[in-house]
N, C-alpha and C. Protein backbone atom coordinates (compact mmCIF):
# COMPACT_ATOMS: atom_id res chain seq x y z
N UNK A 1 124.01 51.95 25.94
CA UNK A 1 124.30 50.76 25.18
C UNK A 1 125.26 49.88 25.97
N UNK A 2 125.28 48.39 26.17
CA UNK A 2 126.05 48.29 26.39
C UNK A 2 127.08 47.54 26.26
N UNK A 3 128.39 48.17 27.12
CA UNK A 3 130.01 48.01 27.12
C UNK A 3 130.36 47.24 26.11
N UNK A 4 129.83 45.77 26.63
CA UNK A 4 130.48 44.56 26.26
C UNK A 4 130.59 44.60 24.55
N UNK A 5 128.72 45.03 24.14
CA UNK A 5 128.53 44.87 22.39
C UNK A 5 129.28 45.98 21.70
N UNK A 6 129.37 46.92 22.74
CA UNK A 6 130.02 48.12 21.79
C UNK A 6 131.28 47.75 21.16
N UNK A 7 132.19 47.30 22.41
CA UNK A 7 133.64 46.67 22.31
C UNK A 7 133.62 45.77 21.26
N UNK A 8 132.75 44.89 20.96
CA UNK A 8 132.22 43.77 19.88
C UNK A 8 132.18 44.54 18.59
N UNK A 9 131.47 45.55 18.52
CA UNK A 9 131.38 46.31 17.26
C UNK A 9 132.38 47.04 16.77
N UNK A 10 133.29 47.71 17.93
CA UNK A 10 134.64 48.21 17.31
C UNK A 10 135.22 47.01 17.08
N UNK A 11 135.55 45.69 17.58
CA UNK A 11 136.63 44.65 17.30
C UNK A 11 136.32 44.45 15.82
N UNK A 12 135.06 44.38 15.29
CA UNK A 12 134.57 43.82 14.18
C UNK A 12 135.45 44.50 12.73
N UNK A 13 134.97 46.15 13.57
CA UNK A 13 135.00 47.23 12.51
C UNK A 13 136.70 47.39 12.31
N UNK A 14 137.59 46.82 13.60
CA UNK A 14 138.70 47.45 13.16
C UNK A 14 139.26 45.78 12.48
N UNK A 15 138.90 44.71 12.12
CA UNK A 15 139.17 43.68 11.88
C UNK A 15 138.74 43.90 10.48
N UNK A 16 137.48 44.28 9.75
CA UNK A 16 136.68 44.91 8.65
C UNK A 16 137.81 45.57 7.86
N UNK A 17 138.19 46.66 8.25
CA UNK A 17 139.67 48.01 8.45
C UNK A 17 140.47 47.34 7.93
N UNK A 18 140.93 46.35 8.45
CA UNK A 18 142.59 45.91 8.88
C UNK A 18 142.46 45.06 7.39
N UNK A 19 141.21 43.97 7.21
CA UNK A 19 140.94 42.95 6.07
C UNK A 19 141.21 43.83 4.89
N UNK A 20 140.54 45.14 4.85
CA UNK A 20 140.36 45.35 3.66
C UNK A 20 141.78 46.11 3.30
N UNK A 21 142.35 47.09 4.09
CA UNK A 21 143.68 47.29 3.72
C UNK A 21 144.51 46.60 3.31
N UNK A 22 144.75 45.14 4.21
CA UNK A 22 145.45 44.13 3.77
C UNK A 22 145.11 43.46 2.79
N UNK A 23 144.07 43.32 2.38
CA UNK A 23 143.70 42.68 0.62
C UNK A 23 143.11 41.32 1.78
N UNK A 24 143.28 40.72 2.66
CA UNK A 24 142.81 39.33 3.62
C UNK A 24 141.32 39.11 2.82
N UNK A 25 141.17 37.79 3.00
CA UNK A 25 139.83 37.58 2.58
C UNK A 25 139.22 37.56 3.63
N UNK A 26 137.37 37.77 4.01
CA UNK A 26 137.24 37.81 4.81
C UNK A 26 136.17 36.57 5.49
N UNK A 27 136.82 35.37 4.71
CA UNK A 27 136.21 33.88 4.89
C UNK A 27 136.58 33.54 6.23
N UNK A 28 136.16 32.38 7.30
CA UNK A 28 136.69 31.87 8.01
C UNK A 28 137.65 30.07 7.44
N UNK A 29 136.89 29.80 6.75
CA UNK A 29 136.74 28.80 6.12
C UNK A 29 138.17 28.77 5.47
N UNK A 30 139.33 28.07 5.25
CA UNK A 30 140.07 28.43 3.93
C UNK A 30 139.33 28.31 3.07
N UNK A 31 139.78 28.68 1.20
CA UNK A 31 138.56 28.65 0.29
C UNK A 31 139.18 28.23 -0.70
N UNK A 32 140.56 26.79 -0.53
CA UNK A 32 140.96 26.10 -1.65
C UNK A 32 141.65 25.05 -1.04
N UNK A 33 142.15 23.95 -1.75
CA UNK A 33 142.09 22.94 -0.84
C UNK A 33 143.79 23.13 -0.25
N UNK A 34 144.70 23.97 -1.37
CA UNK A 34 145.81 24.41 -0.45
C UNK A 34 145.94 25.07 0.56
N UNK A 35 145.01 25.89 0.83
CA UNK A 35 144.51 26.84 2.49
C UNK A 35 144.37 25.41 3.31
N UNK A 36 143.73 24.64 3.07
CA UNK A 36 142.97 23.53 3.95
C UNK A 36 143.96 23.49 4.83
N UNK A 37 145.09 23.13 4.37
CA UNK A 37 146.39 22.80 5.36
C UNK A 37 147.12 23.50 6.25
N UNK A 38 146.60 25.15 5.84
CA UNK A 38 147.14 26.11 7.10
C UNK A 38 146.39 26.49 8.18
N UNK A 39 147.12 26.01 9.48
CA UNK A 39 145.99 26.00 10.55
C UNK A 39 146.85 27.48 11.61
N UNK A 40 146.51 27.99 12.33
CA UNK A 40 146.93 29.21 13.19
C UNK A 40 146.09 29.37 14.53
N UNK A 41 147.01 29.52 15.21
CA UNK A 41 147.11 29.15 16.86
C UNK A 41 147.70 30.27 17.86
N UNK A 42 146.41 30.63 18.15
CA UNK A 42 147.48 31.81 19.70
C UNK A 42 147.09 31.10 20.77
N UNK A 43 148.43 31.62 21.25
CA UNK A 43 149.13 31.65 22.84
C UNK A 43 149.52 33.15 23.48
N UNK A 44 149.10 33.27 24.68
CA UNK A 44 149.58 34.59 25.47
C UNK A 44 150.41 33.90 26.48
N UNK A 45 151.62 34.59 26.36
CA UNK A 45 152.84 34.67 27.43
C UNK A 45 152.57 36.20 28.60
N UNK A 46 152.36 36.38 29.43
CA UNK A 46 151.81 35.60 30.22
C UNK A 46 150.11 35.69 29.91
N UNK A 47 149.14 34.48 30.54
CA UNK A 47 148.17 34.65 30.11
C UNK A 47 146.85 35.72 30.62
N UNK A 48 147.61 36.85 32.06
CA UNK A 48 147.10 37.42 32.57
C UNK A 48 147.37 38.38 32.45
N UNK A 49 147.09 39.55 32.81
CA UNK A 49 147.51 40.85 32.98
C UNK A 49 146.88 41.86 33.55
N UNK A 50 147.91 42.66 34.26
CA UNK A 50 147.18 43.61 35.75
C UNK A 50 145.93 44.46 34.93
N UNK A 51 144.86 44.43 35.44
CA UNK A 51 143.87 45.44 35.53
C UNK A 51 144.29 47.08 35.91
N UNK A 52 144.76 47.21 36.72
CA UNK A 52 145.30 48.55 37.26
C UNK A 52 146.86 49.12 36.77
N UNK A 53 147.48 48.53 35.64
CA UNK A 53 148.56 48.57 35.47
C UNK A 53 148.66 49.07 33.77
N UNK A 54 148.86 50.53 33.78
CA UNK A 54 148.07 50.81 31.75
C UNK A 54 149.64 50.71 31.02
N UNK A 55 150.99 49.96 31.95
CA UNK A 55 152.06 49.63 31.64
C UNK A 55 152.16 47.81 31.18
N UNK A 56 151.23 47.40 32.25
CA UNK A 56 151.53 45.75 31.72
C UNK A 56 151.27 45.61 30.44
N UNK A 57 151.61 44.23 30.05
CA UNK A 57 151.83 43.39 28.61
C UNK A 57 152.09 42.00 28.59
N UNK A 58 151.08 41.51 27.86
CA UNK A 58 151.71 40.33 27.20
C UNK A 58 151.60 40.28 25.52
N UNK A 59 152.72 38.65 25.43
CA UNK A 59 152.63 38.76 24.01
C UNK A 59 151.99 38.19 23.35
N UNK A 60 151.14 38.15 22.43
CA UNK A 60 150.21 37.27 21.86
C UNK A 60 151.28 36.58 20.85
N UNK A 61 151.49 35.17 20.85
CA UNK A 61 151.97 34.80 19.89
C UNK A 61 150.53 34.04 19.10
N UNK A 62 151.28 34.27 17.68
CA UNK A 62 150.42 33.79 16.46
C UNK A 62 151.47 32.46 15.87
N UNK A 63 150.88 31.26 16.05
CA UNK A 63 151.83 29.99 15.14
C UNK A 63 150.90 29.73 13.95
N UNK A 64 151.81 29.61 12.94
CA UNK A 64 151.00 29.37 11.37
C UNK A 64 151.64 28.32 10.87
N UNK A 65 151.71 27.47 10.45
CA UNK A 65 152.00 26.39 9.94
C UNK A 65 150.66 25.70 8.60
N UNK A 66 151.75 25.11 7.67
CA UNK A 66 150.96 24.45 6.66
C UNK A 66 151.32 23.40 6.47
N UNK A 67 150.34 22.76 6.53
CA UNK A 67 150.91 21.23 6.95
C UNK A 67 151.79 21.24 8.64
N UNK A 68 152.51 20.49 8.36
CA UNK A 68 153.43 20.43 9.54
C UNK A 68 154.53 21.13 9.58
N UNK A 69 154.48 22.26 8.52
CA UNK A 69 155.92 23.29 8.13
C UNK A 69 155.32 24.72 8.65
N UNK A 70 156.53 25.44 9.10
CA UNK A 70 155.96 26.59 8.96
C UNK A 70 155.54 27.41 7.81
N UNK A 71 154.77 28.12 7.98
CA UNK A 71 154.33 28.49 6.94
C UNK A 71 155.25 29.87 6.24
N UNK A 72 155.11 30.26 5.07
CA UNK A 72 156.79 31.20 4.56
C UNK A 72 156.93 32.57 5.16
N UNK A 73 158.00 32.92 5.38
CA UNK A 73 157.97 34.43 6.06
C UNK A 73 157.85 35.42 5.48
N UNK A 74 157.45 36.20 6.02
CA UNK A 74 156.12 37.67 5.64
C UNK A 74 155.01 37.67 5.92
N UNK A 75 154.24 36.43 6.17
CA UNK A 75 152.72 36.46 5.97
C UNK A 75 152.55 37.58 7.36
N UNK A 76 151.59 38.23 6.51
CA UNK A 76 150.79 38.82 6.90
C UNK A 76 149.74 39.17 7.70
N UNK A 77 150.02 39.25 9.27
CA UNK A 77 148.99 38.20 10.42
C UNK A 77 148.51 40.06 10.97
N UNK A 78 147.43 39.68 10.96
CA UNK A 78 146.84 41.11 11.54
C UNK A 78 145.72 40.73 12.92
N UNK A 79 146.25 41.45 14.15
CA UNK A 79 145.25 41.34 15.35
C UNK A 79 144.18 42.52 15.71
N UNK A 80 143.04 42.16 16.40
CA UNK A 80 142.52 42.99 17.28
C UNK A 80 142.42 42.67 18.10
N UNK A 81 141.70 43.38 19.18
CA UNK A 81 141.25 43.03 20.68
C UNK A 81 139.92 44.01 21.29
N UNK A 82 139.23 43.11 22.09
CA UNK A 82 137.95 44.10 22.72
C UNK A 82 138.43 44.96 23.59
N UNK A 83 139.68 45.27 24.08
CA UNK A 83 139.59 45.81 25.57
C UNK A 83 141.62 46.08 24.98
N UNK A 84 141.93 47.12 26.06
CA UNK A 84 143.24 47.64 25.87
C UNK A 84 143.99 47.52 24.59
N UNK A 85 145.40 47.69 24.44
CA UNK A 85 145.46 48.07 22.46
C UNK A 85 146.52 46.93 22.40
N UNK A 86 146.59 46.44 21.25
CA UNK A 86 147.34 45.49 20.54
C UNK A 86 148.17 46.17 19.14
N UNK A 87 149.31 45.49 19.09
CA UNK A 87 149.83 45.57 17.89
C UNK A 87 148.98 45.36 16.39
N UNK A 88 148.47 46.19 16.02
CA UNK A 88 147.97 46.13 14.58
C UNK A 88 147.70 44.79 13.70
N UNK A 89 149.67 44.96 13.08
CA UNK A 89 150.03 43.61 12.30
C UNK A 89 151.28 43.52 12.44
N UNK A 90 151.48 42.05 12.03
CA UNK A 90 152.88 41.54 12.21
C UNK A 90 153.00 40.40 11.00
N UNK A 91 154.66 40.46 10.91
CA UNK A 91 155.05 39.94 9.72
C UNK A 91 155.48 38.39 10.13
N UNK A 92 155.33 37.34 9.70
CA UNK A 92 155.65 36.04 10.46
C UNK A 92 157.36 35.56 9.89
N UNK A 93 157.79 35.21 10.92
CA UNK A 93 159.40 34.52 10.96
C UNK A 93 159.36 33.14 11.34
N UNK A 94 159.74 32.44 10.71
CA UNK A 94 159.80 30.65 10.83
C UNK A 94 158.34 30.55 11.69
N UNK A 95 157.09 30.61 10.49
CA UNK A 95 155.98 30.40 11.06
C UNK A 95 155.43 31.01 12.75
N UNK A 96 156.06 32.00 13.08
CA UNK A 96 155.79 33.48 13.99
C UNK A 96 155.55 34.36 13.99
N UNK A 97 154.52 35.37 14.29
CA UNK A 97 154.19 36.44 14.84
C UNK A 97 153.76 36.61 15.62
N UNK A 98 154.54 37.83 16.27
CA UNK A 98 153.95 38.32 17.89
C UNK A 98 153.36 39.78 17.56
N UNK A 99 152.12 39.76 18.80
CA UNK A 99 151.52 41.20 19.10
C UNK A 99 152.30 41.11 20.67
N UNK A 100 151.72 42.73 20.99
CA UNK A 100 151.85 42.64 21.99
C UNK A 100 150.38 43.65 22.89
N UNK A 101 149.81 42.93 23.38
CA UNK A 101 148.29 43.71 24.23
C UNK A 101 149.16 44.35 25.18
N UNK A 102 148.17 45.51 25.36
CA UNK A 102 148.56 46.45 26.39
C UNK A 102 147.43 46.69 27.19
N UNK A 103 147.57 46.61 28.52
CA UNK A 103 146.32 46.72 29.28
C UNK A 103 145.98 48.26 29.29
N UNK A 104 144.51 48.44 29.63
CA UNK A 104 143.76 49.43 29.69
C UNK A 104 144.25 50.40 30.83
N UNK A 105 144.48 49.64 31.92
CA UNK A 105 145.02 50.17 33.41
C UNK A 105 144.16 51.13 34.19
N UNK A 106 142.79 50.85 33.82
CA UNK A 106 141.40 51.32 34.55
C UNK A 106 141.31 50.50 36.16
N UNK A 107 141.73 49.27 36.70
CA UNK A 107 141.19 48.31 37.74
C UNK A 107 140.28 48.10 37.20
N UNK A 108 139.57 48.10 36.41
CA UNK A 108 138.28 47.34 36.07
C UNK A 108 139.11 45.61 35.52
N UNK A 109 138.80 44.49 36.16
CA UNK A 109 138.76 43.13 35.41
C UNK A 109 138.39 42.63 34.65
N UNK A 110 138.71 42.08 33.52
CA UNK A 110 137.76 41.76 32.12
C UNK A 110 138.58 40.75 31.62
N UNK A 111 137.20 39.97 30.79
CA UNK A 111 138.00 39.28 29.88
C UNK A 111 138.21 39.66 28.32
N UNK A 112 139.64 39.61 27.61
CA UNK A 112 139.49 40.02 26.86
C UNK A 112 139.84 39.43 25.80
N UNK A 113 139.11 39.05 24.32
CA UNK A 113 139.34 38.37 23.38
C UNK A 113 140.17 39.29 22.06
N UNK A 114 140.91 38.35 22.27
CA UNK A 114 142.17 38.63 20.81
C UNK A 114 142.04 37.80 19.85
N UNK A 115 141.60 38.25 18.54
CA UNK A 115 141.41 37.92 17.29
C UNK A 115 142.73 38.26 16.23
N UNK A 116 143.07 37.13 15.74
CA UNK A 116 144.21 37.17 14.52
C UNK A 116 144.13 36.22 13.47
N UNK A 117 144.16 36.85 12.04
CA UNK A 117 143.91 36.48 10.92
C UNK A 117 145.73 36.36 10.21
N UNK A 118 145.36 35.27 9.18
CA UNK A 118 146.51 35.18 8.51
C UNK A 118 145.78 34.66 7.40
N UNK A 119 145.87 35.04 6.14
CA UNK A 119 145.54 34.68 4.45
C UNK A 119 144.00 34.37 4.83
N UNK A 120 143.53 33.29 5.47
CA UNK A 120 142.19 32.93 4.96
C UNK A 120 141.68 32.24 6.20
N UNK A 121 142.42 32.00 7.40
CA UNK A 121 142.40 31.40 8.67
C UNK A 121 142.24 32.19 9.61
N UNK A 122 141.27 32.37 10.72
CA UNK A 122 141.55 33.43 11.81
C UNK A 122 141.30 31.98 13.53
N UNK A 123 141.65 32.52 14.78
CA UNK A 123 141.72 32.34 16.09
C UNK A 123 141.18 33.00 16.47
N UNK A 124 140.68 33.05 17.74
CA UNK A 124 140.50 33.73 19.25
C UNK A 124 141.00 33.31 20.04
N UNK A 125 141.60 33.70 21.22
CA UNK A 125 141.97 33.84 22.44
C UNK A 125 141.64 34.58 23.43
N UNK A 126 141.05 34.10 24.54
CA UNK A 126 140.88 35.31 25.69
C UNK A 126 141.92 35.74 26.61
N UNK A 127 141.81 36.98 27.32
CA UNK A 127 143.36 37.09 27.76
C UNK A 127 142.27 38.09 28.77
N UNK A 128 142.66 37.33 30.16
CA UNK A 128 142.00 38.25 31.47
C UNK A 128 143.31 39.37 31.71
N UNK A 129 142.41 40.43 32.38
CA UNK A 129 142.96 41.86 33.10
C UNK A 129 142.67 41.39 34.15
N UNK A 130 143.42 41.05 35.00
CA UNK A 130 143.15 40.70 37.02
C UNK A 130 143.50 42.04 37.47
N UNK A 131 142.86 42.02 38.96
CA UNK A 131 143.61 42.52 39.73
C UNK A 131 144.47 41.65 40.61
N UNK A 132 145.85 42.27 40.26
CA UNK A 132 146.90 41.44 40.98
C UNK A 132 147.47 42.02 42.13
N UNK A 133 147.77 40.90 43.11
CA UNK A 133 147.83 41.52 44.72
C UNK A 133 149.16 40.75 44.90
């Protein structure tokens, strides 16, 4: 079978997991017109990370905001990823939460997409494994 869909099917299943524990709906859409206004945004600090290194890391930040405010603290932001492990979930502080990916540390290069949900809104981000020289 391969690699790539498998990785696809666990991201799904542990996103499936994560929704239903957390009570998350599992819309993309918000599904009232007060959702409408919360939008959520990742960024990786740094945006690379060693292939051969099962120590590197970056941090996925998650920004949530409603309207132009942050949005209130606690929410509830839950990640996955296709490839090396991420922080689960995280609780947001003045419209923040961070994961943190951990590379696989095989040398194999990949790209890898990080998915994070908050109430009714989810992102992607890709985040490459290089080999760094």
């Amino acid at each position: 079978m391969n690699p790539s869909f498998t990785a696809r099917v666990q991201l799904w299943g542990l996103l499936l997991l994560a929704w239903t524990i957390a009570g998350c709906a599992l819309s993309v859409a918000p599904t009232n017109s007060e959702s409408r206004q919360i939008t959520l945004e990742l960024t990786a600090y740094p945006g690379r990370v060693s292939a051969s290194d099962s120590t590197a890391t970056t941090e996925v930040w998650a920004t949530i905001l409603k309207g132009n405010k942050p949005i209130a603290d606690s929410t509830l932001v839950v990640f996955a990823s296709t490839a090396g492990s991420i922080t689960p979930s995280s609780l947001t502080r003045d419209g923040l939460a961070i994961a943190v990916l951990q590379s696989v540390g095989d040398g194999r290069p990949q790209r890898v997409e990080v998915v994070a949900q908050a109430l009714s809104v989810r992102d992607t981000l890709e985040v490459d494994f290089v080999i760094l020289e």
